[in-house]
C-alpha atoms as a PDB file:
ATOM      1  CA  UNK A   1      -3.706 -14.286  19.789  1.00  0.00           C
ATOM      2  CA  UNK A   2      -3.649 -18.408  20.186  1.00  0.00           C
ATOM      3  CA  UNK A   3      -2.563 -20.274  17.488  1.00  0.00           C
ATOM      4  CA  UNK A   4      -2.462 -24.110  16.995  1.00  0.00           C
ATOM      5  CA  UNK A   5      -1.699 -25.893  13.970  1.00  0.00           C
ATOM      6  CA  UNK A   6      -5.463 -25.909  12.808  1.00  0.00           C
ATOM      7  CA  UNK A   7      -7.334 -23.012  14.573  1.00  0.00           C
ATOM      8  CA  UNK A   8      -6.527 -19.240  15.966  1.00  0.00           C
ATOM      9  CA  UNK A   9      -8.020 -17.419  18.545  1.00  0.00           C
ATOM     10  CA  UNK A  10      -8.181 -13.559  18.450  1.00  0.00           C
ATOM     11  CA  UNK A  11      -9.724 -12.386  21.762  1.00  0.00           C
ATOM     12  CA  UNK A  12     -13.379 -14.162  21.530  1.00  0.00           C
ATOM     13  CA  UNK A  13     -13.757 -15.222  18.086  1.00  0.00           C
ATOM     14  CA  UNK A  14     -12.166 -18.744  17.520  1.00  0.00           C
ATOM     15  CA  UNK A  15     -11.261 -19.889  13.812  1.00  0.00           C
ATOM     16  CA  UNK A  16     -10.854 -23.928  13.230  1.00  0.00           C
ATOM     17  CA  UNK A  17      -9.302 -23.869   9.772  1.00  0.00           C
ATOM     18  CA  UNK A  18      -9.272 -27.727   9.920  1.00  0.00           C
ATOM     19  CA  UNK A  19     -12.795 -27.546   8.492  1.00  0.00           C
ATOM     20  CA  UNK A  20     -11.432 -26.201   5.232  1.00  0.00           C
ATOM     21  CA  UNK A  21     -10.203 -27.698   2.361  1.00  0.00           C
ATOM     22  CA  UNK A  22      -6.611 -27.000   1.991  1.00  0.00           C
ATOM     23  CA  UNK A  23      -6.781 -24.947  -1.032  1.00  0.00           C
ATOM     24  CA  UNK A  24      -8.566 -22.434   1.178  1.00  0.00           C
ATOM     25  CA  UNK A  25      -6.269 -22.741   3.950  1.00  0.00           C
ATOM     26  CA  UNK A  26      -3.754 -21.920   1.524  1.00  0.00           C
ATOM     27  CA  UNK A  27      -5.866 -18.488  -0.168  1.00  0.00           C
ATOM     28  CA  UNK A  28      -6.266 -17.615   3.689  1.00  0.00           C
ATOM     29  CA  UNK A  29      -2.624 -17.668   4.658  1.00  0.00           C
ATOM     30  CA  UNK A  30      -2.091 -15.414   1.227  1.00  0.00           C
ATOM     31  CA  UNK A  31      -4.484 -13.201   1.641  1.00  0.00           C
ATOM     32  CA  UNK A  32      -3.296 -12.744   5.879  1.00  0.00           C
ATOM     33  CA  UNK A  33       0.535 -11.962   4.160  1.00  0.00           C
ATOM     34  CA  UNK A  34      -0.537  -9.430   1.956  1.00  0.00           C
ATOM     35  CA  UNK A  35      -2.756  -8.034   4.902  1.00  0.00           C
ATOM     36  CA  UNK A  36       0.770  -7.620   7.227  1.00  0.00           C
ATOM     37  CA  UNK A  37       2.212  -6.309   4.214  1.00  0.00           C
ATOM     38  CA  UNK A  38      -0.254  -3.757   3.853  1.00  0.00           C
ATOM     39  CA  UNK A  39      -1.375  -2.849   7.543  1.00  0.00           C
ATOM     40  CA  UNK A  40       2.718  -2.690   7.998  1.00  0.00           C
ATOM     41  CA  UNK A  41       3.829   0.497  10.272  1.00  0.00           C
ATOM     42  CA  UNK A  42       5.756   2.812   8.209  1.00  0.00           C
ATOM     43  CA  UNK A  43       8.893   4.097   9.005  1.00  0.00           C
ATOM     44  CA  UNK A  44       9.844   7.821   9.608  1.00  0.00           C
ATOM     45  CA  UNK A  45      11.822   7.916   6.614  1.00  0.00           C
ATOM     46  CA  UNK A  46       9.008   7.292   3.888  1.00  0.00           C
ATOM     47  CA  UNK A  47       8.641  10.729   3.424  1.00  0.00           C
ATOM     48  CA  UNK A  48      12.045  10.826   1.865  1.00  0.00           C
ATOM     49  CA  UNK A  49      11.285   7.841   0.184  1.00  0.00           C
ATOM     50  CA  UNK A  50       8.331   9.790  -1.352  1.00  0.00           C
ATOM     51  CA  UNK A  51      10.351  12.829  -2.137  1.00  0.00           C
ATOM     52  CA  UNK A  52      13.018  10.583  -3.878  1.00  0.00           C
ATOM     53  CA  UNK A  53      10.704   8.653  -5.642  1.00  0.00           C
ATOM     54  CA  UNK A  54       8.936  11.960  -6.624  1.00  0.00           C
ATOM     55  CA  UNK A  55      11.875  13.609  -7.971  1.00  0.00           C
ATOM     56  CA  UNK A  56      12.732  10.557 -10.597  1.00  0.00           C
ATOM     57  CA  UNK A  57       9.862  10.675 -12.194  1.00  0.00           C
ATOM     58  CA  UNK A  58      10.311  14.248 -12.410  1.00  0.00           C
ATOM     59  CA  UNK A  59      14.043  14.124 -13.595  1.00  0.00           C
ATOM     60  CA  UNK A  60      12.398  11.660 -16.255  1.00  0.00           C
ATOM     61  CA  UNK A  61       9.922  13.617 -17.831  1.00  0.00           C
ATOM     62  CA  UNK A  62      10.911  15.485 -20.745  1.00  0.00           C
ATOM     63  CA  UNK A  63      10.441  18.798 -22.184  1.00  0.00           C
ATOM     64  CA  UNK A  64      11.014  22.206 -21.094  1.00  0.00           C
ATOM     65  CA  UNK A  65       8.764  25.084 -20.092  1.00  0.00           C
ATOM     66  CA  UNK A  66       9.593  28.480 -22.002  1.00  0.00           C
ATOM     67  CA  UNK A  67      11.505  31.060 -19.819  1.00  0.00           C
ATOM     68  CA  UNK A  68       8.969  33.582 -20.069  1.00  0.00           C
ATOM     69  CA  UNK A  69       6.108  30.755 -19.092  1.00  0.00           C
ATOM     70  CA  UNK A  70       3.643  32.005 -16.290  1.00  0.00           C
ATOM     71  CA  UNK A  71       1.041  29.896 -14.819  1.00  0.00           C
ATOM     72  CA  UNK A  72      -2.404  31.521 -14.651  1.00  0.00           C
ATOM     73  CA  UNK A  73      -4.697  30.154 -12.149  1.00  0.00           C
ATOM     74  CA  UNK A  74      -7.905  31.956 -13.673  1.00  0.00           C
ATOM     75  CA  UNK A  75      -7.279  30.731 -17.151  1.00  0.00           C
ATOM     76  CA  UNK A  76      -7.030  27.412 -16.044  1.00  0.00           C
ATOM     77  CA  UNK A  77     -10.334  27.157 -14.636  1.00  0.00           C
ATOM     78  CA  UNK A  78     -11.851  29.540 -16.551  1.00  0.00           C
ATOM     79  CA  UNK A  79     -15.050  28.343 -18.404  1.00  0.00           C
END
């Protein structure tokens, strides 16, 4: 990638931003950022960022299942 102060140059295709007002210079700059930010590689450890993240919202949630409480599978999707 080739970049000069006014155009960019990903293999072929050649960009001239120039012709652009600045406004939508500008919205293309923001819009590249929050495509980094999303397209970012993720690290090894956001699985344990998941789990943690998992387990405060379940630390917050209130209320408590009776002792003798069973989960049945059938009568859940019964009909």
């Amino acid at each position: 990638m080739q970049t000069n102060r006014n155009s960019l140059q990903i293999g072929h295709n050649f960009i001239n931003l120039s012709s652009l007002p600045e406004a939508a210079q500008q919205e293309l700059l923001t819009f590249y950022e929050f495509l980094l930010f999303k397209y970012q590689r993720r690290k090894k450890g956001s699985a344990q960022g998941k789990k943690a993240i998992l387990k405060e919202i379940f630390q917050e949630a209130e209320g408590k299942l009776p002792v003798d409480y069973s989960f049945n599978r059938e009568e859940i999707h019964g009909r």
